[in-house]
Protein backbone atom coordinates (compact mmCIF):
# COMPACT_ATOMS: atom_id res chain seq x y z
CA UNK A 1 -31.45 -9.41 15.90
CA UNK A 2 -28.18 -11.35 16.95
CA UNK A 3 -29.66 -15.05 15.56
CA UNK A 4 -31.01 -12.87 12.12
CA UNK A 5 -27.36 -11.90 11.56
CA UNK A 6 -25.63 -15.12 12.53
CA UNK A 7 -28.33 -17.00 9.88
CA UNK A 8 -27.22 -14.37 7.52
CA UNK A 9 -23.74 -15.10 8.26
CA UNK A 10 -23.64 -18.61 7.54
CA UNK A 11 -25.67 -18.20 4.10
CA UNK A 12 -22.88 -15.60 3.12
CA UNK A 13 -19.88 -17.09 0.98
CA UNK A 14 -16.32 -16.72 2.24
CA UNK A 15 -15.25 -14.70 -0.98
CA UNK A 16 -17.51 -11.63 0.60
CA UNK A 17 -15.29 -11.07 3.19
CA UNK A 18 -12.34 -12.00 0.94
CA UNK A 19 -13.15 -9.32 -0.69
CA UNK A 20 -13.40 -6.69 2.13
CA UNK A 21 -9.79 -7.19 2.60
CA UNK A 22 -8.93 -5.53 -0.89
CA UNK A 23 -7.03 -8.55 -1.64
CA UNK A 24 -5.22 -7.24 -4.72
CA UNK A 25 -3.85 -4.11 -2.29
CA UNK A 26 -2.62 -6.81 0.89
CA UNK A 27 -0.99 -8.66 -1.32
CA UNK A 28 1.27 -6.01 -2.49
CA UNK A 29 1.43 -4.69 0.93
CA UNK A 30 2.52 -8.15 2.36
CA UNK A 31 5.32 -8.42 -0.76
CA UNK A 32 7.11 -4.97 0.29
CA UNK A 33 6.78 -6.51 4.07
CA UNK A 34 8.49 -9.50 3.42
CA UNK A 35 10.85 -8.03 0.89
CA UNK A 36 11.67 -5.75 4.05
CA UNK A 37 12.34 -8.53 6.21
CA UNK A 38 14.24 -10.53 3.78
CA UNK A 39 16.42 -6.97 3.44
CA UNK A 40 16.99 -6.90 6.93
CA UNK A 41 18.55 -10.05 6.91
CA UNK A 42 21.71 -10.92 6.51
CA UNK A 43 20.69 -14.89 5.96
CA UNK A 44 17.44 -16.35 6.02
CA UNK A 45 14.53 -15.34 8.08
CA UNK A 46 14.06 -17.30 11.39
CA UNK A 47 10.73 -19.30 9.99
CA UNK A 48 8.85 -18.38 12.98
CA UNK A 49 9.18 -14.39 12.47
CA UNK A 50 8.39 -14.97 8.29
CA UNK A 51 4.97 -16.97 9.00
CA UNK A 52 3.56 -14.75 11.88
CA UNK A 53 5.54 -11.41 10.20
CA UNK A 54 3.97 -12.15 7.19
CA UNK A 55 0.13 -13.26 8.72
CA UNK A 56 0.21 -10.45 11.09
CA UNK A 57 1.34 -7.64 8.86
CA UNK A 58 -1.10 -9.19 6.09
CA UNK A 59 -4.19 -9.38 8.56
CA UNK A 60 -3.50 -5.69 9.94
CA UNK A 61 -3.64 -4.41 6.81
CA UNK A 62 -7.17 -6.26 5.61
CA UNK A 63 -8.22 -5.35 8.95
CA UNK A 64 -7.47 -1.71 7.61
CA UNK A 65 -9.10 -2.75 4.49
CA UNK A 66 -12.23 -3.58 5.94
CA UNK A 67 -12.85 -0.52 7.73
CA UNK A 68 -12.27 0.96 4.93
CA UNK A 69 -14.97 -0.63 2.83
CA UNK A 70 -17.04 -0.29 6.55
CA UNK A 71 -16.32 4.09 6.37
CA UNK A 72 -16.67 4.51 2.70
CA UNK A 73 -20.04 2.63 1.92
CA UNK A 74 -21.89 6.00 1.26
CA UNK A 75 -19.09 6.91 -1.20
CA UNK A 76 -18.81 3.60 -2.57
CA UNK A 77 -22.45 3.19 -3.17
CA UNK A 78 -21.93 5.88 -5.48
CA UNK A 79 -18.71 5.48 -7.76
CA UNK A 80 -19.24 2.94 -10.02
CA UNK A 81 -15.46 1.45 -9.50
CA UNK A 82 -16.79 0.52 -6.03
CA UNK A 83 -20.69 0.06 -6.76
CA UNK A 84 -19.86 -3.96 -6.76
CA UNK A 85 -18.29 -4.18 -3.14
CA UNK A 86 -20.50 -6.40 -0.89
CA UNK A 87 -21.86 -3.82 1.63
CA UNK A 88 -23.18 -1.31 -0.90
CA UNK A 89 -24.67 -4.26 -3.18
CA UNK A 90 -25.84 -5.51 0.83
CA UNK A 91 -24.11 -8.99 0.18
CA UNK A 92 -22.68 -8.50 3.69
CA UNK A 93 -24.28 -6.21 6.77
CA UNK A 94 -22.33 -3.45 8.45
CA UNK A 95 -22.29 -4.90 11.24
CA UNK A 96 -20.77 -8.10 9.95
CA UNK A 97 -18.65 -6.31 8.03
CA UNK A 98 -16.84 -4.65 10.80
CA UNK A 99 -17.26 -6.88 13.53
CA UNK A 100 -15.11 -8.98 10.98
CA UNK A 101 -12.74 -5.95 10.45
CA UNK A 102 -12.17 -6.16 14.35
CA UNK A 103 -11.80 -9.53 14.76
CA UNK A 104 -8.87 -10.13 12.23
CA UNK A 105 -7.38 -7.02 13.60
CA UNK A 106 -7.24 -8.38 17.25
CA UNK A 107 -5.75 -11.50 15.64
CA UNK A 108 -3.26 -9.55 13.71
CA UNK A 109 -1.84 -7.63 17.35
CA UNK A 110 -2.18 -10.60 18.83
CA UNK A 111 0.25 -12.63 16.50
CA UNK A 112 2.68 -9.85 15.95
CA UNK A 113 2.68 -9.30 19.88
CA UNK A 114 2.86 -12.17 20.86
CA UNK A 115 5.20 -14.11 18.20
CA UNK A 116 7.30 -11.71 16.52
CA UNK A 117 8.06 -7.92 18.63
CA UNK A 118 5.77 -5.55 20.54
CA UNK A 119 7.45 -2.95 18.06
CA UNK A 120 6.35 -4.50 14.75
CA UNK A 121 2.96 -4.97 16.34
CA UNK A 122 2.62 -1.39 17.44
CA UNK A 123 3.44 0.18 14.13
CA UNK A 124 1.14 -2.04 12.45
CA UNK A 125 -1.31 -0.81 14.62
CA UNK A 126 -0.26 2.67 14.33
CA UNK A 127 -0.67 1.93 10.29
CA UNK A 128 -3.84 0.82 10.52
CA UNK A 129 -5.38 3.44 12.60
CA UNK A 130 -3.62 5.72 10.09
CA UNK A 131 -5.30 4.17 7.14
CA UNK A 132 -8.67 3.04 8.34
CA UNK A 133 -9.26 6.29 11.03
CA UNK A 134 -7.47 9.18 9.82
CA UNK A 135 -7.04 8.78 6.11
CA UNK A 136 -10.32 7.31 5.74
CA UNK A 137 -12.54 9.19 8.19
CA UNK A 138 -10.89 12.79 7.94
CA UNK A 139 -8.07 13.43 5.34
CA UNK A 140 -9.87 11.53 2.60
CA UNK A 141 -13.17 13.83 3.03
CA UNK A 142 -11.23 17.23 3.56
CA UNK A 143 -8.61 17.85 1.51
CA UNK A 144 -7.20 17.84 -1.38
CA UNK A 145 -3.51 16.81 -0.17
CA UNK A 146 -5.61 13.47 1.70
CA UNK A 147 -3.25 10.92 -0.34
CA UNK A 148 0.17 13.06 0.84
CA UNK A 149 -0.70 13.00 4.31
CA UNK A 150 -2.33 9.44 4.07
CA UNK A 151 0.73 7.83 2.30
CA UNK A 152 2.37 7.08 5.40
CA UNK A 153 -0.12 4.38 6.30
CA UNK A 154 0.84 2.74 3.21
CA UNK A 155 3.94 3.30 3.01
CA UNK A 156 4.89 1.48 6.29
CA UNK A 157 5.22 -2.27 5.33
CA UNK A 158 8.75 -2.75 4.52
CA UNK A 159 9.74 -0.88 7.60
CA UNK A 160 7.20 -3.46 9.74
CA UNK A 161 9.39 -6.13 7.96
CA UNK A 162 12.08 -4.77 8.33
CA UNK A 163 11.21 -4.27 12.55
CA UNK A 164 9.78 -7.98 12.79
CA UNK A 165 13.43 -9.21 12.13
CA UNK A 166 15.71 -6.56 13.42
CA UNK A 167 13.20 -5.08 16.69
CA UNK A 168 14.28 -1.70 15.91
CA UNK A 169 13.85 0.76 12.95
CA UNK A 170 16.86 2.11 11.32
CA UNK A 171 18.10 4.18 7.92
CA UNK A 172 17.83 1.42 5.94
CA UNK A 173 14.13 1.15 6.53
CA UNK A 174 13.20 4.47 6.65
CA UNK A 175 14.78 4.45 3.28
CA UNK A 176 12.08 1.72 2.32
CA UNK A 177 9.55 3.85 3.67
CA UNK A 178 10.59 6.81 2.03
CA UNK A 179 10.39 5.14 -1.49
CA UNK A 180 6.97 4.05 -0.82
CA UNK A 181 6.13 6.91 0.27
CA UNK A 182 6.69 9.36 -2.51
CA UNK A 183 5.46 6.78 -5.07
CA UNK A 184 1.83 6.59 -3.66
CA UNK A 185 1.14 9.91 -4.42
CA UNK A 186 1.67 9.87 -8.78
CA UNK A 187 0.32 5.95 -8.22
CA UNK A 188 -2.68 7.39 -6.68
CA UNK A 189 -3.64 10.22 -8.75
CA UNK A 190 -3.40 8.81 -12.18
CA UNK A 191 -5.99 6.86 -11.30
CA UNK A 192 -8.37 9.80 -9.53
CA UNK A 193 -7.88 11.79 -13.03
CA UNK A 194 -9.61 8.57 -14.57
CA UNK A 195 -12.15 8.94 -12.15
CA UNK A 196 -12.65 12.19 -11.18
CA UNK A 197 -16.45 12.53 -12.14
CA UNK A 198 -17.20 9.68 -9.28
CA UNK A 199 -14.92 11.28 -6.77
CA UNK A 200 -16.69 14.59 -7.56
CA UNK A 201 -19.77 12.92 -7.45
CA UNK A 202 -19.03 11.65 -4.22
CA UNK A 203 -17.96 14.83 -2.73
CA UNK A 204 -14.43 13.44 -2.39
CA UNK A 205 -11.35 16.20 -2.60
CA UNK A 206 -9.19 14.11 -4.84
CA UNK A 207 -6.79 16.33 -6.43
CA UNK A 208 -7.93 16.78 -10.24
CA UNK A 209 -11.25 17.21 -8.53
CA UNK A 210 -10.16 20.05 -6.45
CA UNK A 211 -7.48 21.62 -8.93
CA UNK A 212 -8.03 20.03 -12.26
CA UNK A 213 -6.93 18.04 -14.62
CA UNK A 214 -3.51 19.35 -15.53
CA UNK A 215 -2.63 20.75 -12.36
CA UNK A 216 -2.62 17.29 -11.34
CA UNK A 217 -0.73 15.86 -14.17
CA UNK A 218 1.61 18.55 -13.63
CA UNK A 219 2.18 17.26 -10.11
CA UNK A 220 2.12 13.48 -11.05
CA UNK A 221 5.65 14.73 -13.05
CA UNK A 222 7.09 16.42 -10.26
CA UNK A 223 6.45 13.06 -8.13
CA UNK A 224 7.98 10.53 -10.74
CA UNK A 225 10.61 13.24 -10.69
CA UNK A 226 11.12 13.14 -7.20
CA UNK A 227 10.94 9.45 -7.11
CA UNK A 228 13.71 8.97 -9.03
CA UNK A 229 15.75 10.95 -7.13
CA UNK A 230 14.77 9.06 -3.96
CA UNK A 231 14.94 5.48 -5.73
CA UNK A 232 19.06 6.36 -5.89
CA UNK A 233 19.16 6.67 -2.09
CA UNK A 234 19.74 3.38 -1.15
CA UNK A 235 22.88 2.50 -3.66
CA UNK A 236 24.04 6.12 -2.08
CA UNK A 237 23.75 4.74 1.41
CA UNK A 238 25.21 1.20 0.10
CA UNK A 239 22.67 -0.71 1.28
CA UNK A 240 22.09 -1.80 -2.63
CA UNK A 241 25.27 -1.99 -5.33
CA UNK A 242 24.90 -1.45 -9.41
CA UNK A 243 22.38 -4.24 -9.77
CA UNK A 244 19.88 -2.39 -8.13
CA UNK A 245 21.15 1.13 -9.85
CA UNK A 246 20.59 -0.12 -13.04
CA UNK A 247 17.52 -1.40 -12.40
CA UNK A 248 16.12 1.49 -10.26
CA UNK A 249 17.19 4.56 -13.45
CA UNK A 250 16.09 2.19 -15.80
CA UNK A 251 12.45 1.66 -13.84
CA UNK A 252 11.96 5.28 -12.80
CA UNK A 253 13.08 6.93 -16.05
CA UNK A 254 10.26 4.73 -17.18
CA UNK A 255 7.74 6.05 -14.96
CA UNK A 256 8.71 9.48 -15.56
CA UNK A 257 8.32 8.46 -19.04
CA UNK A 258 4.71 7.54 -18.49
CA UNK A 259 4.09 10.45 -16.53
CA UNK A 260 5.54 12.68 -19.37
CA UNK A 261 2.80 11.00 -21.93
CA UNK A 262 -0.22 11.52 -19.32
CA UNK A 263 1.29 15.35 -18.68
CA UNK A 264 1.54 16.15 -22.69
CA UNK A 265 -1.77 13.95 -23.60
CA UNK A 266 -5.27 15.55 -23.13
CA UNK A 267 -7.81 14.22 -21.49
CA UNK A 268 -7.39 11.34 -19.30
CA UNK A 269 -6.42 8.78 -22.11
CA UNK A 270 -3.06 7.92 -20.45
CA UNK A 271 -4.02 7.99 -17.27
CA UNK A 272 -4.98 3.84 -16.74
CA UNK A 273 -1.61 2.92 -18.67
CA UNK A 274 0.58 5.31 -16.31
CA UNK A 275 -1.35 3.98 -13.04
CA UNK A 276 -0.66 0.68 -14.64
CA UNK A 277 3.18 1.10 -14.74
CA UNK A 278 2.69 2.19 -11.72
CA UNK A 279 2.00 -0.73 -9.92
CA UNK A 280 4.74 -2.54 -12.08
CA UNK A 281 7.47 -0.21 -10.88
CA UNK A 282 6.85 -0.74 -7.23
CA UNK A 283 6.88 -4.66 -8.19
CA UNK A 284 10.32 -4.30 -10.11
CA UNK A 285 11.80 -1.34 -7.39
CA UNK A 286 11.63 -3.90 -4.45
CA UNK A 287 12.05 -7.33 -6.24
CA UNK A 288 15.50 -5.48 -7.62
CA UNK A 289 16.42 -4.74 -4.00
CA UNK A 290 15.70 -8.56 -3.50
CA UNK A 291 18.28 -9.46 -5.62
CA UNK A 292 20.88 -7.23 -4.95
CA UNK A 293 20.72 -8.12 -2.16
CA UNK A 294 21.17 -11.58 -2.26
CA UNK A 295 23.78 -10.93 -4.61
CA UNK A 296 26.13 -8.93 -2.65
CA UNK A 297 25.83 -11.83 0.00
CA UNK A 298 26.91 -14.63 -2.66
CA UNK A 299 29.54 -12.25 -3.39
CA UNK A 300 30.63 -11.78 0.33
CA UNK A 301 30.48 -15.81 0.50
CA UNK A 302 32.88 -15.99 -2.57
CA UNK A 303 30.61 -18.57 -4.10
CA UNK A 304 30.92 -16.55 -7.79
């Protein structure tokens, strides 16, 4: 049984396991990481702590990604958003699949360990478990509120950045996590109002499954609402100045804009665009904290 898998194993093409990592999802996850450790800077980065900060925060969360994909065959078998992933097309075995999952986990502690904090490495793991175990294996199949509760996982990168650099967590990145946090729920459920029939199908709680269409929309609101408020924090705690405030009412009254059309739209017709913006906002939030940040330090410098 062991030599039938290996065969199998070589004859299977890189890109299958690529895609077990939900590349698309680490990527954005690694970009708030380093964002956090470039925040908690007040220079560069020691090199040493970006690579293996970056590569061990990165492979945790495909690790996490894999599990995923490992946990939610069944389900994914049946939505037709996930139909295409290798194990439910059988590109790639369970087995493989999650002996690969454990591998580039081990890796991941091992780097972070090793090369950059304990600290960082044990909230990575504590993120992953979060995502892959008890978002994935428990929240996700019994309630409703599964993407609430579950945000934390998700929500932890900039503060692992943020730890890689500085070995402790303080305000500042609880702040990060914080902002991440209350965005993944509106990010989240735009797109389970799009596909609600699958999730239903499934047997999955998602939200407009569970309470309907415009109860959900009504929430998404009350998030981007929320958001905004919580986007202001960190020019209220001066960690950020005006370049970021501008940027941060200009970007949230934007997503509450969105979520205004999906709320007073029927149907799901707006649903895509606001999950959309979504994604964009995050993008803009942090990269604005990026350079505010870099230019109250060229301001401290006097070099303008």
């Amino acid at each position: 049984m062991t030599e039938l898998i290996l065969q199998k194993s070589a004859r299977v093409p890189w890109r299958e396991f690529y895609a077990l990592c939900k590349p698309k999802v680490v990527y954005l996850i690694v970009f708030t990481a380093v964002v956090g450790m470039l925040l908690a800077s007040p220079g560069m980065v020691p090199l040493d702590i970006l690579f293996f900060g970056t590569v061990g925060i990165g492979l945790g969360a495909a690790s996490g990604a894999a599990i995923n994909h490992w946990v939610d065959q069944r389900i994914d078998a049946l939505m037709e958003r996930t139909q295409g992933r290798p194990l439910p097309q059988g590109r790639l075995t369970p087995a493989m699949a999650l002996t690969f999952a454990i591998g580039i986990g081990v890796i991941s502690m091992l780097l972070l360990g090793l090369f950059v904090n304990m600290l960082t490495a044990v909230l990575t793991l504590f993120s992953l478990v979060g995502y892959a175990v008890i978002y994935t294996m428990f929240l996700k199949r019994s309630t409703p509120h599964n993407i609430v509760l579950g945000g934390a996982a998700g929500a932890a990168p900039p503060l692992l950045g943020w730890a890689a650099v500085t070995g402790e967590v303080n305000t500042e990145a609880l702040l990060l996590f914080l902002v991440i946090f209350i965005w993944t729920p509106p990010h989240f459920w735009a797109l389970a109002i799009r596909r609600r029939e699958e999730y239903a199908k499934a047997g999955v709680p998602m939200l407009p499954v569970t309470h309907g269409v415009a109860f959900t929309k009504l929430h998404i609101l009350l998030y981007t609402l929320m958001l905004l408020a919580v986007s202001l924090l960190p020019f209220l705690y001066h960690m950020s100045g005006p370049l970021y405030l501008v940027g941060a009412v200009t970007l949230g009254l934007g997503f509450v804009w969105h979520a205004w059309r999906l709320y007073s739209s029927p149907g799901d017709e707006y649903a895509m665009k606001t999950f959309g913006y979504s994604i964009f906002y995050l993008s803009g939030l942090f990269l604005l904290l990026l350079a505010d940040h870099y230019l109250q330090l060229v301001l401290a410098w006097g070099w303008l």
